[in-house]
Protein backbone atom coordinates (compact mmCIF):
# COMPACT_ATOMS: atom_id res chain seq x y z
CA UNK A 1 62.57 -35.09 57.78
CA UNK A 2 60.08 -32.73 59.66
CA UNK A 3 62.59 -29.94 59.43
CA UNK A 4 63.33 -30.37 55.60
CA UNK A 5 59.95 -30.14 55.29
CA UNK A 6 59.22 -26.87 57.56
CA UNK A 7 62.10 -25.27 55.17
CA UNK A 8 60.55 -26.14 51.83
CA UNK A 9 57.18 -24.18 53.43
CA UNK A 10 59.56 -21.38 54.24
CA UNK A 11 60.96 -20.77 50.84
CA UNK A 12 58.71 -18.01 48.67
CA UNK A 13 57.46 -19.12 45.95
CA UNK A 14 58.46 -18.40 42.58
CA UNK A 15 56.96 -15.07 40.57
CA UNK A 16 54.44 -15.50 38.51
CA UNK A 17 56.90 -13.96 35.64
CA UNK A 18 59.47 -17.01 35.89
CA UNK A 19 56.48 -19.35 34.92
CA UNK A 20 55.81 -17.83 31.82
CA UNK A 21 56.80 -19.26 28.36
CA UNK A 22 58.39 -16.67 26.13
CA UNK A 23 56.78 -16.13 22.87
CA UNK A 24 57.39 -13.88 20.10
CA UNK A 25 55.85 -10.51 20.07
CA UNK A 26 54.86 -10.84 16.47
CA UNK A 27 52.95 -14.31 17.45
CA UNK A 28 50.66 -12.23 21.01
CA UNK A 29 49.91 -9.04 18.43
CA UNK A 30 48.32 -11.94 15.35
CA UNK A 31 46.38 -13.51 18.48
CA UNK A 32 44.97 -10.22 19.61
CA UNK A 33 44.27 -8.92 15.66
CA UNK A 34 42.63 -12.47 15.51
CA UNK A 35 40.29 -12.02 18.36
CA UNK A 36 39.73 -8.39 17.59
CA UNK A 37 39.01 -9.62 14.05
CA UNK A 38 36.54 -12.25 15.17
CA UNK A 39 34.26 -10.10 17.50
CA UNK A 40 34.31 -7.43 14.71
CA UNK A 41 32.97 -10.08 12.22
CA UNK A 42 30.00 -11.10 15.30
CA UNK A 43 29.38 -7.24 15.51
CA UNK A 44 28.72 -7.17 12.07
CA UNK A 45 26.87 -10.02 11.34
CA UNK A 46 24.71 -9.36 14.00
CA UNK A 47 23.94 -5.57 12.32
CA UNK A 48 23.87 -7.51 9.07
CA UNK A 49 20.58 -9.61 10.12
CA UNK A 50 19.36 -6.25 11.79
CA UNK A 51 19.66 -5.03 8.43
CA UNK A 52 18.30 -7.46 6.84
CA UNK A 53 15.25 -7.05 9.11
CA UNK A 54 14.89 -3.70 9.11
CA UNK A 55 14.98 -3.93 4.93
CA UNK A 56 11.95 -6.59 5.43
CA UNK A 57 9.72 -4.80 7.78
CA UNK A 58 10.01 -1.12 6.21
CA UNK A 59 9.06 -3.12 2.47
CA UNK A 60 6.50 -5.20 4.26
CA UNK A 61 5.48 -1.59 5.70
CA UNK A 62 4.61 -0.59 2.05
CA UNK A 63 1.26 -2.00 1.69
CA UNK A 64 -0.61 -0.29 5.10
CA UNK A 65 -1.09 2.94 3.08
CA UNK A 66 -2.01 1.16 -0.17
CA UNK A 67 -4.01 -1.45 0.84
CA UNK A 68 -5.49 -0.95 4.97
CA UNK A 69 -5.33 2.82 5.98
CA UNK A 70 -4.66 6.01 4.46
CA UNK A 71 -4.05 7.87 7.73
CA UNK A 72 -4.61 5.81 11.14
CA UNK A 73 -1.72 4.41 13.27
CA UNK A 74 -0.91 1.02 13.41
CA UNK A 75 -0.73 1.51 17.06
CA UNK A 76 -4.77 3.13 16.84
CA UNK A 77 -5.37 -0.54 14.94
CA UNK A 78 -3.82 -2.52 17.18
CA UNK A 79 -5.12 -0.88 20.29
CA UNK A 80 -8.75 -0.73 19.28
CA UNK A 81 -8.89 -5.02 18.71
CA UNK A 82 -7.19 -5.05 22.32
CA UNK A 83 -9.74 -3.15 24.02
CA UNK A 84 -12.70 -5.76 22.34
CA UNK A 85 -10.58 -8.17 23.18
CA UNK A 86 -11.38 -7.37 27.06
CA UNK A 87 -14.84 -6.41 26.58
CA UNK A 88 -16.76 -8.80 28.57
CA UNK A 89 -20.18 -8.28 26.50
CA UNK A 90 -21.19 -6.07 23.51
CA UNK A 91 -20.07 -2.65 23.93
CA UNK A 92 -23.34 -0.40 23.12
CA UNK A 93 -21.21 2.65 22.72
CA UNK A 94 -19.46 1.83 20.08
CA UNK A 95 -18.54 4.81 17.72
CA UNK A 96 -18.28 4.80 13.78
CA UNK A 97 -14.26 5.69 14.37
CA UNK A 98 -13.90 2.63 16.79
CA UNK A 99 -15.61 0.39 13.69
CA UNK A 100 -13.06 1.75 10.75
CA UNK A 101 -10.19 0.88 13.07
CA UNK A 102 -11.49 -2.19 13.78
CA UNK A 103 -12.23 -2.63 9.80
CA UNK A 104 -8.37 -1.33 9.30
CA UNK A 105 -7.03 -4.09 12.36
CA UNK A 106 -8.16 -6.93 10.17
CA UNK A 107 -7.30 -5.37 6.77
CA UNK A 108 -3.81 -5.44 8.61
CA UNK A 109 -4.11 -9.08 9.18
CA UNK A 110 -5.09 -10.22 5.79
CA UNK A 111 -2.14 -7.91 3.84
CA UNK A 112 0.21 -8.87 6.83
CA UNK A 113 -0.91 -12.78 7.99
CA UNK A 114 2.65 -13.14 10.18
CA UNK A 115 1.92 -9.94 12.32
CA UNK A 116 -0.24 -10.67 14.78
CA UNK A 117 1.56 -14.15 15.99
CA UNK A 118 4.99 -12.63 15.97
CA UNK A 119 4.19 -9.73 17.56
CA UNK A 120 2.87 -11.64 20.56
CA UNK A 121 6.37 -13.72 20.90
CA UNK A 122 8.12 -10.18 20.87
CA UNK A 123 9.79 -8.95 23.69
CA UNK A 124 8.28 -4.96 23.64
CA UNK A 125 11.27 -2.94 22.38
CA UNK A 126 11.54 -5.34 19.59
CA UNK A 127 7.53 -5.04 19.66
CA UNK A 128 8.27 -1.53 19.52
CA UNK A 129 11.28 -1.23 16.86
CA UNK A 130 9.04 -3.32 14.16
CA UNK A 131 6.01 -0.98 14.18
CA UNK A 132 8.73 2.15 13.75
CA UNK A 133 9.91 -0.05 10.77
CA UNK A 134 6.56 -0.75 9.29
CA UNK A 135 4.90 2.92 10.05
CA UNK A 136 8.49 4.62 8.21
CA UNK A 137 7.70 2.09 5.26
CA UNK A 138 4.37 3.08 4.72
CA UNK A 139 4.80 6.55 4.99
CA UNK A 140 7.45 5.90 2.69
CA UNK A 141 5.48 4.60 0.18
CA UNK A 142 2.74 7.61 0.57
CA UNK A 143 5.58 9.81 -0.20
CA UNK A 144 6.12 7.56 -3.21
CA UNK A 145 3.06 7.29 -4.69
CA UNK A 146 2.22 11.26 -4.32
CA UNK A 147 5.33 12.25 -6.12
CA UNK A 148 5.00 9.68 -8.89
CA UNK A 149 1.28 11.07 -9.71
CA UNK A 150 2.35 14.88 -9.31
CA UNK A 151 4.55 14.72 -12.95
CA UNK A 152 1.86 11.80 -14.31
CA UNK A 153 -1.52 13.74 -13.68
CA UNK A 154 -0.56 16.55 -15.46
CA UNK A 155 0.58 14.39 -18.09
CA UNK A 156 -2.60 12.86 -18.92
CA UNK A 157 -4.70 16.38 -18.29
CA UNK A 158 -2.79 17.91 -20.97
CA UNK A 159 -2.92 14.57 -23.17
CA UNK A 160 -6.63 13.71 -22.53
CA UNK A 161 -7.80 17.08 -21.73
CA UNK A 162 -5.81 19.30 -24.17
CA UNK A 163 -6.62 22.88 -21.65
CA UNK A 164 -5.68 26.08 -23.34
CA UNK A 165 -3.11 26.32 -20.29
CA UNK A 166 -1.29 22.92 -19.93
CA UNK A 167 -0.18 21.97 -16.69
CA UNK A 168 2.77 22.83 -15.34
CA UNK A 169 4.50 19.11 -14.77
CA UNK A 170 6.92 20.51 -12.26
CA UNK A 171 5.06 22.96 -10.55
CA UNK A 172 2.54 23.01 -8.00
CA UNK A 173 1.75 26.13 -7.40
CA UNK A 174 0.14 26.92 -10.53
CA UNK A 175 -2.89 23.96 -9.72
CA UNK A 176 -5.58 24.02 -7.72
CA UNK A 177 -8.37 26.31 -8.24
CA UNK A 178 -6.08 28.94 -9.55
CA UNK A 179 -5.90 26.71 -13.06
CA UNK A 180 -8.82 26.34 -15.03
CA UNK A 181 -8.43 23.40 -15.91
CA UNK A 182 -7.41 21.46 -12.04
CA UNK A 183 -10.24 23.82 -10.85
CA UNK A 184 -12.96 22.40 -13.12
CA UNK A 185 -11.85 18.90 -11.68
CA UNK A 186 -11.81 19.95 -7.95
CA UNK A 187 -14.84 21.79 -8.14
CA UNK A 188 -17.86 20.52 -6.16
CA UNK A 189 -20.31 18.79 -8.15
CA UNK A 190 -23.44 20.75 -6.72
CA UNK A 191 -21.80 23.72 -8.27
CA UNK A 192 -20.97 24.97 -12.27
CA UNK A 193 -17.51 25.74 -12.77
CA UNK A 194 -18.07 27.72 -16.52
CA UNK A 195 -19.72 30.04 -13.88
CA UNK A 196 -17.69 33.51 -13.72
CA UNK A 197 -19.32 34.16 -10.42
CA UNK A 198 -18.46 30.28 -8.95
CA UNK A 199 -15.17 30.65 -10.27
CA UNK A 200 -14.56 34.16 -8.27
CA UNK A 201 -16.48 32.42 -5.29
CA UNK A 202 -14.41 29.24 -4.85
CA UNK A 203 -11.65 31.40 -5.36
CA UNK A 204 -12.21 34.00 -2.32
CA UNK A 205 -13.64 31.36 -0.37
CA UNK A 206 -16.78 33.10 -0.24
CA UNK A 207 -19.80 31.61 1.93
CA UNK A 208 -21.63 29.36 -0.02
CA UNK A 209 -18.88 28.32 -2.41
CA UNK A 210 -16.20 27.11 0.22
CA UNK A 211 -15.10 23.98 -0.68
CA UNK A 212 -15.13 20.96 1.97
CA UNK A 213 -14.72 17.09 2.05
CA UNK A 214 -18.93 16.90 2.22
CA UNK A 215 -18.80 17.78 -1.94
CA UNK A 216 -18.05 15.23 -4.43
CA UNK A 217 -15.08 16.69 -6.63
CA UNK A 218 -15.61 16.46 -10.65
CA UNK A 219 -12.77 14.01 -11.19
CA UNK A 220 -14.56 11.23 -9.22
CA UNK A 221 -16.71 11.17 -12.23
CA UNK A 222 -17.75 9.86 -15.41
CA UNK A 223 -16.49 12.49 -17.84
CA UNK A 224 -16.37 14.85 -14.97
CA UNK A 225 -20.13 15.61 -14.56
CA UNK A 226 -22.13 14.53 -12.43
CA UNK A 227 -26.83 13.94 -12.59
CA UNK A 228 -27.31 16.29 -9.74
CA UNK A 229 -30.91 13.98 -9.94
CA UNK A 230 -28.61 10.49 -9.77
CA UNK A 231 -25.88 11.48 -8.08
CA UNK A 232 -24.31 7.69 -7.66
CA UNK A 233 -24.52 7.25 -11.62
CA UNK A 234 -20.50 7.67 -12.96
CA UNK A 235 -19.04 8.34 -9.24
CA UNK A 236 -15.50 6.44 -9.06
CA UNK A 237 -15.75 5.82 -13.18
CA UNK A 238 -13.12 8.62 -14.21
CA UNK A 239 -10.66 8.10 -16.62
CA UNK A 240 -8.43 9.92 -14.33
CA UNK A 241 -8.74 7.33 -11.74
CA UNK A 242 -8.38 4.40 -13.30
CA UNK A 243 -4.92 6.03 -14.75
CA UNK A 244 -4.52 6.41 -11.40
CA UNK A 245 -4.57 3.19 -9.76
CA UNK A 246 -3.15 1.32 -12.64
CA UNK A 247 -0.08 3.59 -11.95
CA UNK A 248 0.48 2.88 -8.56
CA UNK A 249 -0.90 -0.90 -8.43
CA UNK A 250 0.33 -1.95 -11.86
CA UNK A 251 2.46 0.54 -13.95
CA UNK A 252 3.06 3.91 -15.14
CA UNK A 253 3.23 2.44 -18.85
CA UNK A 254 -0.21 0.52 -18.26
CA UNK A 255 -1.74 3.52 -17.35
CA UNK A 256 -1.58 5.39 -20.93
CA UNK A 257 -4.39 3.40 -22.51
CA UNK A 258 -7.44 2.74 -19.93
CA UNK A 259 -10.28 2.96 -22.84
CA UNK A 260 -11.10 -0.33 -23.07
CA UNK A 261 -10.64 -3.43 -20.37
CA UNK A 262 -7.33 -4.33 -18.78
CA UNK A 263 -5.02 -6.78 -20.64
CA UNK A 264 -5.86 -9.72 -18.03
CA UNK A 265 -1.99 -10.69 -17.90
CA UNK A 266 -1.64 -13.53 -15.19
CA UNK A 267 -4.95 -13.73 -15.10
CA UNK A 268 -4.69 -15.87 -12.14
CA UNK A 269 -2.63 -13.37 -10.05
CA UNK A 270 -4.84 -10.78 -11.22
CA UNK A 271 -8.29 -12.66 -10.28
CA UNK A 272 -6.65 -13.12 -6.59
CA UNK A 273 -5.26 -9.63 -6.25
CA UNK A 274 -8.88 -8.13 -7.53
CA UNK A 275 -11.09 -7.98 -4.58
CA UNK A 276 -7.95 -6.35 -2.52
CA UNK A 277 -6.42 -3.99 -4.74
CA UNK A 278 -9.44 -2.48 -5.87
CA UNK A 279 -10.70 -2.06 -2.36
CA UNK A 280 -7.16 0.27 -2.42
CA UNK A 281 -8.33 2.48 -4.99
CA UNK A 282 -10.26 4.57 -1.83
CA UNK A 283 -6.82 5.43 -1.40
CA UNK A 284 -6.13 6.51 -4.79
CA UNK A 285 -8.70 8.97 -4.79
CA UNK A 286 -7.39 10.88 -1.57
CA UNK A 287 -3.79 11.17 -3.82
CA UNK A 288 -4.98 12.09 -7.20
CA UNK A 289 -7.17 14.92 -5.33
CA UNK A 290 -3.89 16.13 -4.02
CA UNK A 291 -1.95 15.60 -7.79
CA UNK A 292 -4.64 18.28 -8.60
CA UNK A 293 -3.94 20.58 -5.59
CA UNK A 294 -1.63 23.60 -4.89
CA UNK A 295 -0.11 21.74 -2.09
CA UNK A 296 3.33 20.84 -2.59
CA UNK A 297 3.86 18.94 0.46
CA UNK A 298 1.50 16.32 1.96
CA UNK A 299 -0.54 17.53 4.69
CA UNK A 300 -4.84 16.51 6.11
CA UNK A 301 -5.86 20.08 5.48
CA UNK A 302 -5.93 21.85 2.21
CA UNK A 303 -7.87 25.54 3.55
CA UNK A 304 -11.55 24.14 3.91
CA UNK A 305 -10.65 20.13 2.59
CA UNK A 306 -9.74 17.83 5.14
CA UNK A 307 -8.65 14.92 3.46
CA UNK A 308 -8.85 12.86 6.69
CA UNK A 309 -12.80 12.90 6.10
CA UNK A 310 -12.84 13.14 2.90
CA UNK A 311 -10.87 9.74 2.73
CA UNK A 312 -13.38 8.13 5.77
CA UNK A 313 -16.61 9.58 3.31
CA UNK A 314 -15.10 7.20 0.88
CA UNK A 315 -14.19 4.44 2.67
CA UNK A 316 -18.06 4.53 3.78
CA UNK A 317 -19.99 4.73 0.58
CA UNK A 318 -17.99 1.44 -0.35
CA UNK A 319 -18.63 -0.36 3.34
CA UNK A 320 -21.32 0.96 4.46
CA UNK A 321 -23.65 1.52 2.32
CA UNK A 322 -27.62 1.62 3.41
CA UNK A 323 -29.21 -1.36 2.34
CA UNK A 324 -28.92 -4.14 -0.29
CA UNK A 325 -29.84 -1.86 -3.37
CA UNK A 326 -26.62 0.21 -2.65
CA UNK A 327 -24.63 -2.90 -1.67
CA UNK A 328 -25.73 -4.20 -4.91
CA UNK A 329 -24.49 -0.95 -6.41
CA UNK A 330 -21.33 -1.42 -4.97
CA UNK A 331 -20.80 -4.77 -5.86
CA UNK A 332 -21.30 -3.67 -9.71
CA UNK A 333 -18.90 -0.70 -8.88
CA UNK A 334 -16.09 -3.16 -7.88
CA UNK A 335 -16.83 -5.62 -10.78
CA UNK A 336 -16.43 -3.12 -13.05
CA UNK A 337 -13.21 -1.92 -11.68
CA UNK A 338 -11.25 -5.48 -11.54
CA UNK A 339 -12.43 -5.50 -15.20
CA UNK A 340 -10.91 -2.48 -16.29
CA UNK A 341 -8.34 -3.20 -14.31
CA UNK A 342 -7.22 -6.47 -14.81
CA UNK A 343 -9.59 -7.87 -17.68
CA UNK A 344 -11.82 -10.78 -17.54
CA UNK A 345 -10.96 -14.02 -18.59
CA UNK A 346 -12.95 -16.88 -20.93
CA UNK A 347 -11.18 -19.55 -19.64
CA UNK A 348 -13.65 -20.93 -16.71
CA UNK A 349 -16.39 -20.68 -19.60
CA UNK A 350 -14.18 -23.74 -22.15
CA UNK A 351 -16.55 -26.63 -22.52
CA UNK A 352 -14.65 -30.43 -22.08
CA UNK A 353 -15.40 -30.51 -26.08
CA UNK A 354 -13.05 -27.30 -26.80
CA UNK A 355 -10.33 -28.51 -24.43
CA UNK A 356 -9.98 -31.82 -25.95
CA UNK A 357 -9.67 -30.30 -29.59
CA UNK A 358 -6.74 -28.22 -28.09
CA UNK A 359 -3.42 -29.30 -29.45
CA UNK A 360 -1.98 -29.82 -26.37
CA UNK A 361 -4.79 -32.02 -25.36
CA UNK A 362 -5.34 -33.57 -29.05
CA UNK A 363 -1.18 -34.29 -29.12
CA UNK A 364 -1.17 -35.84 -26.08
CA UNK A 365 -4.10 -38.30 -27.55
CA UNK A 366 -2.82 -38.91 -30.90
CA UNK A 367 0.41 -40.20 -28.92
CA UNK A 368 -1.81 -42.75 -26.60
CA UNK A 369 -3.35 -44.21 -30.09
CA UNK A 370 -0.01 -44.80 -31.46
CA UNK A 371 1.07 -46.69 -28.12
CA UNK A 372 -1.62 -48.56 -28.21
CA UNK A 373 -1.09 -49.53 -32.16
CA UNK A 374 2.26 -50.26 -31.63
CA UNK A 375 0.83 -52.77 -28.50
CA UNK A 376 -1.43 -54.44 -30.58
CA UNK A 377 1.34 -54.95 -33.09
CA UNK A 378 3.32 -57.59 -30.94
């Protein structure tokens, strides 16, 4: 027994080949095209929800140029509520720059309420791949914006305006100063443009008539003048503007007709919209000052203008003006724009009398009397 035994142990044991189960090649290639099939459809599924998110953060992106910041980071934003975040006390030293980023950070919030939870779940290369997304979207939509008003300003100059020289719709490098007519809108307020000698100054850039952000431009104004005595009377009231914003933050059509005050169509959308989109219009001002330039490609310096100030001058006559006579001022400002804008409505005004004469209301009563007739009648 022990030596049958000792010989089955000394026996080899069969190859691995002899325990295989033949198959057909034609059955092992549709496995392998099967499994090659299924991790392709994983691969692209998984690019197809990176897709998907890429789409949402880049449209998502869209509204930090219109609506928080013209020019600063996200990153800046971001970074600047961090660092009062780990302030142990009030930081004396704060600077006017630290405030508007701080201003921007909770802009950012209110236009984006899902950012600041998500991004602290975020591992920090996804961290890092959503603000790419969202900065390319809102550049994206600058890039928009200032080639949409480029072919409609000088559409409405030569509509509204009628110049002996009409604008060239195509071309830039026939605005700016060297037209009459952009000139007379980009020229400083403190100075007369019908001036031969202003003209020739602006032009040459000679000292005393180099134009900076510190100068109000014409087409901030009422008309285009300005009360050298009331200086605040008309500024951000041009028909230019208003064309302007409803162009970008409405539509191109709605912008053709800004006489009178805006249509009020979903008045309720409109009424919630107001206070934020009009706050936006800062931002239209920086574009439609570069509609009227020579520049043909977006840049923060234009010779002498830095737009980058020019937009912060803005954003601080609206948020921080001097004391409750100018905040008052500004409050009537921004009325006045979310009228033209979107219109006003009548409807919080309808006494309970006038709503129950409404058909709706007076149907819906006339029905209850005839249930209660027919009631009565069994």
């Amino acid at each position: 027994m022990s030596q049958a035994i000792a010989e089955d142990v000394s026996e080899a044991p069969e190859s691995s080949q002899s325990l295989t189960v033949a198959t057909s090649e034609s059955a092992r290639q549709r496995r392998k095209i099967a499994a090659l099939e299924e991790k392709l459809q994983l691969l692209e599924s998984g690019h197809a929800v990176k897709q998907r998110e890429t789409n949402y953060y880049m449209s998502k992106g869209r509204a930090i140029r219109r609506v928080v910041t013209l020019f600063d980071n996200i990153e800046d934003l971001i970074c600047e509520n961090d660092r009062r975040c780990e302030l142990e006390g009030d930081d004396e030293d704060m600077t006017l720059d630290q405030d508007r980023l701080q201003v921007g950070y909770i802009t950012l919030n209110q236009a984006l309420p899902w950012l600041h939870s998500k991004a602290s779940d975020m591992e920090y290369d996804d961290y890092s791949y959503m603000l790419k997304k969202l900065r390319q979207g809102a550049d994206s939509a600058r890039g928009d914006d200032t080639s949409k008003l480029k072919t409609l300003v000088a559409d409405w100059i030569n509509r509204n305006l009628k110049p002996d020289f009409p604008v060239d719709p195509e071309d830039k490098h026939c605005r700016g100063f060297v037209s009459d007519i952009c000139g007379r809108l980009l020229c400083p307020t403190e100075l007369d443009w019908n001036s031969p000698i202003v003209k020739a100054g602006i032009r040459d850039r000679v000292d005393g008539y180099v134009v900076t952000e510190m100068s109000w431009p014409a087409f901030l104004y009422e008309k285009y003048t300005a009360d050298q005595e009331n200086l605040e009377e008309g500024l951000f009231k041009s028909t230019l503007l208003l064309q302007a914003f409803k162009a970008i933050f409405t539509s191109p059509s709605s912008a053709r007709d800004v006489a009178g005050d805006g249509d009020a169509a979903n008045i309720i959308e409109a009424n919630r919209r107001a206070k934020k989109d009009v706050y936006s219009s800062k931002k239209v001002k920086t574009h439609l000052r570069f509609a009227l330039s020579s520049v043909t490609s977006w840049r923060s310096i234009d010779g002498d203008f830095d737009y980058v100030l020019f937009w912060k001058n803005i954003v601080d006559f609206f948020e921080r003006a001097p004391g409750r006579a100018s905040q008052q001022k500004v409050k009537r400002l921004l009325a006045w724009w979310s009228r033209k804008v979107f219109g006003t409505s009548q409807r919080a005004e309808l006494t309970e009398g006038a709503k129950a004469r409404m058909s709706v209301n007076a149907l819906a009563k006339q029905r209850a009397q005839q249930d209660d007739a027919f009631l009565d009648s069994e």
